[in-house]
Protein backbone atom coordinates (compact mmCIF):
# COMPACT_ATOMS: atom_id res chain seq x y z
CA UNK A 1 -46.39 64.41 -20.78
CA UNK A 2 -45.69 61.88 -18.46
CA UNK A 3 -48.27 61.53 -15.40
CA UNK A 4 -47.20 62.38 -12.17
CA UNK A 5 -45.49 59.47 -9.68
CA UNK A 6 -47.86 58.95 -6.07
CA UNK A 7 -45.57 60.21 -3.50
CA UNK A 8 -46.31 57.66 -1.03
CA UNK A 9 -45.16 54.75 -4.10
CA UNK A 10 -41.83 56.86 -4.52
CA UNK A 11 -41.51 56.60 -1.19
CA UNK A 12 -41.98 52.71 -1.22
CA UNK A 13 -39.35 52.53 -4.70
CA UNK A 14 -37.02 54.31 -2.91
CA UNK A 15 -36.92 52.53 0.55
CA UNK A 16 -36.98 48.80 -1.74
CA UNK A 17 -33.96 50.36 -3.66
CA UNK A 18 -31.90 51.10 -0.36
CA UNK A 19 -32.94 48.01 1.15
CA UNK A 20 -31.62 45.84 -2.01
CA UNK A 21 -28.24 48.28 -1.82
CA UNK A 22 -27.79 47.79 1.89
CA UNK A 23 -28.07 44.36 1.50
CA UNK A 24 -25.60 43.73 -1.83
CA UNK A 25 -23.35 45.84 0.22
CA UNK A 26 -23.80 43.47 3.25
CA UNK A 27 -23.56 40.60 0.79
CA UNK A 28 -20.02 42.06 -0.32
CA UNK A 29 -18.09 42.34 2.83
CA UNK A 30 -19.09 38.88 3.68
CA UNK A 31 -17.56 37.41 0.34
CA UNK A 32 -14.65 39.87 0.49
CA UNK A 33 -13.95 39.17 4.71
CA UNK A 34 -14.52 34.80 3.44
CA UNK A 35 -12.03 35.56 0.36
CA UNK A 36 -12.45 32.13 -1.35
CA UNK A 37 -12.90 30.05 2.08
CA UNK A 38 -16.74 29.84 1.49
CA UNK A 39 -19.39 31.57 4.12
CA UNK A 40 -19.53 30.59 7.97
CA UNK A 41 -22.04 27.56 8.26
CA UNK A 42 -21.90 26.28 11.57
CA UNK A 43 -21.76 22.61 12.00
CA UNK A 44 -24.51 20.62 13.61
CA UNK A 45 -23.60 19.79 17.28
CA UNK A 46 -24.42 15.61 16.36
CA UNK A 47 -21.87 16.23 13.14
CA UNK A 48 -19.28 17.48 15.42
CA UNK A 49 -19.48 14.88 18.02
CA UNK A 50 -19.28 12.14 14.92
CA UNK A 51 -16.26 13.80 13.59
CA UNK A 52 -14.53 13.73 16.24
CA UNK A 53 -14.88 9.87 16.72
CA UNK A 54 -14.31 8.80 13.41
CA UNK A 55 -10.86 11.24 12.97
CA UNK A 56 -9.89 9.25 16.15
CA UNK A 57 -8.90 12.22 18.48
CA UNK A 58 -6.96 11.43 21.65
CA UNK A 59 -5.89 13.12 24.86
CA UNK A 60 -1.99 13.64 23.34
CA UNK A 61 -3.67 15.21 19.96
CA UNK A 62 -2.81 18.75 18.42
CA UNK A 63 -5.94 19.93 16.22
CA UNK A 64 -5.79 22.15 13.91
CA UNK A 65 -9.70 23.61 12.33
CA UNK A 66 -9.50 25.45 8.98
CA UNK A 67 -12.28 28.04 9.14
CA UNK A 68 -13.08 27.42 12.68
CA UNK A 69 -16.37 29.54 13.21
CA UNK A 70 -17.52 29.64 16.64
CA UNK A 71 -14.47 27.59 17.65
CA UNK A 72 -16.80 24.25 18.48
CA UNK A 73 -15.15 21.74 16.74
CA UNK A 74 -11.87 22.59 18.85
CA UNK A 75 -13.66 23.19 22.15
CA UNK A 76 -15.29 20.09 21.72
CA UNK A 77 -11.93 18.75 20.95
CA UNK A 78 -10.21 19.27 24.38
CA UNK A 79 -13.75 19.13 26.70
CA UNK A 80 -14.53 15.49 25.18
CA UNK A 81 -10.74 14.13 24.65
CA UNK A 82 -8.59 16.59 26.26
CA UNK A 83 -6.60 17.86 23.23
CA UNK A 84 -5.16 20.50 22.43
CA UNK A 85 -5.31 22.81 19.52
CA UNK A 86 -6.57 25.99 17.69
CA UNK A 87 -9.08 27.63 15.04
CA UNK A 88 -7.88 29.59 12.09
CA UNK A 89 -10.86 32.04 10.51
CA UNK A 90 -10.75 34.83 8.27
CA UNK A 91 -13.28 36.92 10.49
CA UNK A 92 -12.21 38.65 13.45
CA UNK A 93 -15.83 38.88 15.08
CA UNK A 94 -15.87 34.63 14.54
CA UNK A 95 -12.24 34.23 16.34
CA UNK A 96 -13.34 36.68 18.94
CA UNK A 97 -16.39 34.59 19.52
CA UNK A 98 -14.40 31.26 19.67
CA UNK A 99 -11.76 32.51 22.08
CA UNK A 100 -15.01 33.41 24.10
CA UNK A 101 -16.61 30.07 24.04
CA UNK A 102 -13.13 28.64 24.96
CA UNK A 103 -13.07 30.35 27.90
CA UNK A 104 -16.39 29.80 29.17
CA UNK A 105 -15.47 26.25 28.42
CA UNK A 106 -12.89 26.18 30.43
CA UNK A 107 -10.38 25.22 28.06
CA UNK A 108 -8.73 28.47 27.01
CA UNK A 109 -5.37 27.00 28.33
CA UNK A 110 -5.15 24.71 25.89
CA UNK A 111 -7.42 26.16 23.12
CA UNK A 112 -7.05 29.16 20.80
CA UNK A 113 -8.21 30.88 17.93
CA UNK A 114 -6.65 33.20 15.62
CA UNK A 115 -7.65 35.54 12.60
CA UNK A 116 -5.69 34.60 9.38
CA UNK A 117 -5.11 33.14 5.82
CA UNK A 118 -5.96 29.46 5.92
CA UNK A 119 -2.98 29.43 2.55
CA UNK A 120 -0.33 31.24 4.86
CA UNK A 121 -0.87 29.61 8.50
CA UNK A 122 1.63 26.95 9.81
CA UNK A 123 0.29 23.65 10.06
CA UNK A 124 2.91 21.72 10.92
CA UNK A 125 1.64 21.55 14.37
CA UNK A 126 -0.86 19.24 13.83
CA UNK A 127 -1.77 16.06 14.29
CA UNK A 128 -5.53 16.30 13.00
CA UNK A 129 -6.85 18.64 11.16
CA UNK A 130 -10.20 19.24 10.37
CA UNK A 131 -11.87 21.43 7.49
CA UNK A 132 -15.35 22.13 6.38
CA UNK A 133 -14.65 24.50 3.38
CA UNK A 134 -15.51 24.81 -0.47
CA UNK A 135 -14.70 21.80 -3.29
CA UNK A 136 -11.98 24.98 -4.96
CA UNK A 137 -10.64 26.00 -1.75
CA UNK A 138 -9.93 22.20 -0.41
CA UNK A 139 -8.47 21.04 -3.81
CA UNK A 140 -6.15 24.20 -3.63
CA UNK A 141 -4.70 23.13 -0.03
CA UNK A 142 -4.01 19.52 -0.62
CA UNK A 143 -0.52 20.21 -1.52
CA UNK A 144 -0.11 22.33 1.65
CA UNK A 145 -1.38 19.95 3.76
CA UNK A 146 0.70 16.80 2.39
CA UNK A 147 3.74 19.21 2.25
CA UNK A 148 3.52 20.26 6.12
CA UNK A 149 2.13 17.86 8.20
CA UNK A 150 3.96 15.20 9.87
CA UNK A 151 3.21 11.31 8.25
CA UNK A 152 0.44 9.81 10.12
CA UNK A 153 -1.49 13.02 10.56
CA UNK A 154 -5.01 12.57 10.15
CA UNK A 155 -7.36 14.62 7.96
CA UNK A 156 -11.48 14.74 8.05
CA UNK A 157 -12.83 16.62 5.83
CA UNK A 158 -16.45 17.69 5.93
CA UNK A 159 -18.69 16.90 2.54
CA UNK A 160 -16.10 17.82 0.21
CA UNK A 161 -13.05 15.16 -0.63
CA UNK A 162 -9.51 16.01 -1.07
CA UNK A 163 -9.14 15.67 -4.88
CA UNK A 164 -6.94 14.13 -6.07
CA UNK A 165 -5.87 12.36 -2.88
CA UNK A 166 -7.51 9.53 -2.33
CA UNK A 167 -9.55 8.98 1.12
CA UNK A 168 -8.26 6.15 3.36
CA UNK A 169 -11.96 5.62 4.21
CA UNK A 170 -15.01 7.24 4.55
CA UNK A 171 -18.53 7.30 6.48
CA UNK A 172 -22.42 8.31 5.51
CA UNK A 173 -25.46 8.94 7.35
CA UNK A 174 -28.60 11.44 7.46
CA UNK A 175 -29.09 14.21 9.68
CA UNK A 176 -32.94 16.13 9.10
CA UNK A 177 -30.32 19.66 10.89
CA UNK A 178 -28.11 19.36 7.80
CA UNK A 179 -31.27 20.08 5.39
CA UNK A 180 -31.48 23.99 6.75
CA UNK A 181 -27.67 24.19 6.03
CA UNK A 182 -27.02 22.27 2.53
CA UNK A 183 -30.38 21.38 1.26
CA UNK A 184 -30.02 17.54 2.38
CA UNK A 185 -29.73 15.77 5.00
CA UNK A 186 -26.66 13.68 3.66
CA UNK A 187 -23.64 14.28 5.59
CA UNK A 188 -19.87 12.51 4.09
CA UNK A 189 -17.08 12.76 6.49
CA UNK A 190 -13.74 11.54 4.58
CA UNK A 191 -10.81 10.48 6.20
CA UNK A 192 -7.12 10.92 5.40
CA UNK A 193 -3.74 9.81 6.30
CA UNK A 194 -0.46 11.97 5.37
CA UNK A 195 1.99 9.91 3.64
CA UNK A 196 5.43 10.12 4.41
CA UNK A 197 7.53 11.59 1.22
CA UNK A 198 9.62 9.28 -0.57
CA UNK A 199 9.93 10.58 -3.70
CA UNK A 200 13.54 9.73 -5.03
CA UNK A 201 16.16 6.93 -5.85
CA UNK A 202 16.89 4.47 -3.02
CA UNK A 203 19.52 2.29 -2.26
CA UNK A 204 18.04 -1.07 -0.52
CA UNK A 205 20.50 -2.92 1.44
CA UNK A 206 18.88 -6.24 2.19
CA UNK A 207 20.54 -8.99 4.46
CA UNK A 208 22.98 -11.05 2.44
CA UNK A 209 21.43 -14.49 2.85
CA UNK A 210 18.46 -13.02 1.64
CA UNK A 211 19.90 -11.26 -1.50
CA UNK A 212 18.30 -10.73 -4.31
CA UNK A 213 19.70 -12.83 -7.80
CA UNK A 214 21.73 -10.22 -9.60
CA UNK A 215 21.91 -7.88 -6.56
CA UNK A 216 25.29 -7.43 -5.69
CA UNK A 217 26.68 -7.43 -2.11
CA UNK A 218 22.99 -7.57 -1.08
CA UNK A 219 22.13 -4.14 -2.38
CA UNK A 220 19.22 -2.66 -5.54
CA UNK A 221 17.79 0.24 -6.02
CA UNK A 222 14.16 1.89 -5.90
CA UNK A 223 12.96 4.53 -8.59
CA UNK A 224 9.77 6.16 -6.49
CA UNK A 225 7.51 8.51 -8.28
CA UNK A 226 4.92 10.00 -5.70
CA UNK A 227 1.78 12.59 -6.40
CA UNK A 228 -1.18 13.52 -4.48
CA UNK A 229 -2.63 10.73 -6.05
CA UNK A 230 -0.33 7.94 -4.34
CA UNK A 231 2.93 6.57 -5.03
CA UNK A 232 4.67 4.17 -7.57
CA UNK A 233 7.65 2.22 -7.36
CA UNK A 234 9.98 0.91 -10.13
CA UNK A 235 12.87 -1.53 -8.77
CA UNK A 236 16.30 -2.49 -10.28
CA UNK A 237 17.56 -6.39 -10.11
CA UNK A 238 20.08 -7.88 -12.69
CA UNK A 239 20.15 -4.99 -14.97
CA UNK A 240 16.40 -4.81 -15.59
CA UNK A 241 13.85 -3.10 -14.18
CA UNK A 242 10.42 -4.04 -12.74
CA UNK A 243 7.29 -2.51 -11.38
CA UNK A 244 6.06 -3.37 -7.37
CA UNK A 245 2.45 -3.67 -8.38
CA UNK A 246 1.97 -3.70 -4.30
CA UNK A 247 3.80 -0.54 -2.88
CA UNK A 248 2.35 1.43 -0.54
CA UNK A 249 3.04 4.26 1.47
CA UNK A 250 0.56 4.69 4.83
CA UNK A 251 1.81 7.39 6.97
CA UNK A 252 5.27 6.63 7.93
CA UNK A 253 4.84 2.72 6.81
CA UNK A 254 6.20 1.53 3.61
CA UNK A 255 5.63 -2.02 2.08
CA UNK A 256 6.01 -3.35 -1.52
CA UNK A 257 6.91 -7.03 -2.73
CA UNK A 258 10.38 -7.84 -4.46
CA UNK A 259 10.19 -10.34 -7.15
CA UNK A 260 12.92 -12.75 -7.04
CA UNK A 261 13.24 -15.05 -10.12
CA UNK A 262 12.38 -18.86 -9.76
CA UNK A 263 10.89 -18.12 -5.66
CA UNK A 264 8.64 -16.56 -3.94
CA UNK A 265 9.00 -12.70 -3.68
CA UNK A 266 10.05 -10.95 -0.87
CA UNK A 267 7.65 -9.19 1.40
CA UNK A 268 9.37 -5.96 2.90
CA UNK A 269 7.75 -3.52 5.36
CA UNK A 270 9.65 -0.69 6.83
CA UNK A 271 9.08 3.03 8.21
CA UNK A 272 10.49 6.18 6.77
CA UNK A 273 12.61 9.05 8.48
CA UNK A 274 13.56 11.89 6.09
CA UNK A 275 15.99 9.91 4.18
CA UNK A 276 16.11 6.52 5.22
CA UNK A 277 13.79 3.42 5.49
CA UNK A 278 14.21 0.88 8.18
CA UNK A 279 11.83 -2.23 8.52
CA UNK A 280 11.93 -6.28 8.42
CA UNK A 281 11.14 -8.99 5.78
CA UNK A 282 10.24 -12.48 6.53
CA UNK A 283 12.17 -15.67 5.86
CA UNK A 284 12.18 -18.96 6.51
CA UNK A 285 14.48 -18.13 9.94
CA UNK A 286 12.13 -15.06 10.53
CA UNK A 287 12.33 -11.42 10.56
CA UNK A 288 15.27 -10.07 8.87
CA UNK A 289 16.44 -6.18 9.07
CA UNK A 290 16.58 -4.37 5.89
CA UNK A 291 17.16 -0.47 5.37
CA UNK A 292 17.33 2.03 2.33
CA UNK A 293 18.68 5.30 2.26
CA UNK A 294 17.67 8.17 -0.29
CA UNK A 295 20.62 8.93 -2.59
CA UNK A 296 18.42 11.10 -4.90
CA UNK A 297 15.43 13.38 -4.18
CA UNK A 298 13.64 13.63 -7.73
CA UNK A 299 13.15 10.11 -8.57
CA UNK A 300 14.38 10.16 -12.47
């Protein structure tokens, strides 16, 4: 026969039990309420004011924050710089909070934020946005960000880099706050510039003094292949093709070399606008117009 249990220790199991339930429950409806996004962390106030700098924010700004907590990274936003923008969270009681702080801020004109899916919000809006979210979440909204935003838009992302698109640059340092939060007290802030898209098949009028060999009336042709990754560009002169070992696409800007056989290549730069290019290359006279025009959208 098995001995009898002390009431008072049944007592004791049984509170310990409801205590562990009450808190996996609690532990649930924060991962189901964050979906994927990660849980709230709140970013250091010294972070914040360091983002803000090195993603460049000006008065005529529109910022966008994905998972915007408390709304400070916004607030901060339009008290420091006087821009504009809004937070997008997944909790209500966060969003409520942020509209709050807005307000007390003064800057609920010109700041809001709003409960919703980071994957279904419209970002076209913005010209910076700022995330502090998880490595799966961030690599899963690269293609939404590069597909909606305007070329030129910024993009600082806290800790976690945009894989696979490479950063334009990014900065270090050490902050003892960030221990309580992450475990270290490394911070990495990277920053990105949207590319305009120019996947496709371009026709390249260039001015006829300055004609390629082989191209005739002063036209050739671009074969552009373009992933998160970057862009590549194959041209067409005299019935062969060659790589541009140099192109590069930096937010509206385009540039790239064109070899020319027996000279010096041609240096073009020139900025994109949905389906056309328009830009200069220099000669011995100086600056000469050149413009391409997309005749094809899938680049094969």
């Amino acid at each position: 026969m098995r001995p009898m249990q002390n009431p008072a220790r049944q007592a004791l199991r049984a509170a310990v039990l409801a205590a562990w339930a009450a808190l996996a429950a609690s532990f649930a409806n924060l991962t189901a309420a964050q979906g994927s996004f990660g849980p709230y962390v709140p970013t250091p106030t010294v972070i914040v004011e360091r983002l803000l700098t090195f993603a460049e924010i000006k008065k005529d700004d529109y910022l966008i924050d994905l998972g915007s907590g408390d709304g400070r990274i916004v607030i901060s936003a339009a008290t420091r710089y006087g821009a504009s923008g809004h937070g997008i969270d997944i909790q209500e009681k966060l969003v409520g909070l942020a509209n709050e702080n807005a307000r007390a801020a003064g800057v609920g004109d010109r700041v809001r934020f709003q409960q919703g899916d980071l994957f279904q919000a419209d970002l076209s809006r913005a010209s910076v946005i700022t995330l502090y979210l998880l490595p799966g979440t961030i690599t899963r909204l690269v293609p939404k960000l590069l597909a909606e935003l305007k070329p030129g838009s910024r993009v600082v992302s806290h800790d976690y880099p945009l894989k696979p698109w490479p950063h334009e640059r990014h900065l270090s340092f050490d902050l003892e706050e960030k221990r309580k939060i992450s475990g270290t007290t490394l911070t990495v802030l990277y920053y990105y510039i949207v590319p305009a898209q120019v996947q496709g098949i371009w026709e390249v009028r260039l001015p006829q003094a300055m004609a390629s060999a082989g191209a005739a009336a002063g036209t050739l042709r671009l074969a552009i292949e373009q992933t998160a990754e970057g862009a590549t560009a194959r041209v067409l002169i005299g019935g062969e093709t060659a790589p541009l070992r140099d192109f590069a696409v930096k937010g509206e800007s385009v540039s790239f070399t064109l070899p020319r056989p027996g000279g010096a290549g041609l240096a073009l730069t020139g900025k994109a606008a949905a389906d056309s290019i328009a830009g200069t290359l220099a000669t011995a006279s100086g600056l000469q117009p050149w413009t391409a025009r997309r005749i094809k959208a899938d680049g094969k």
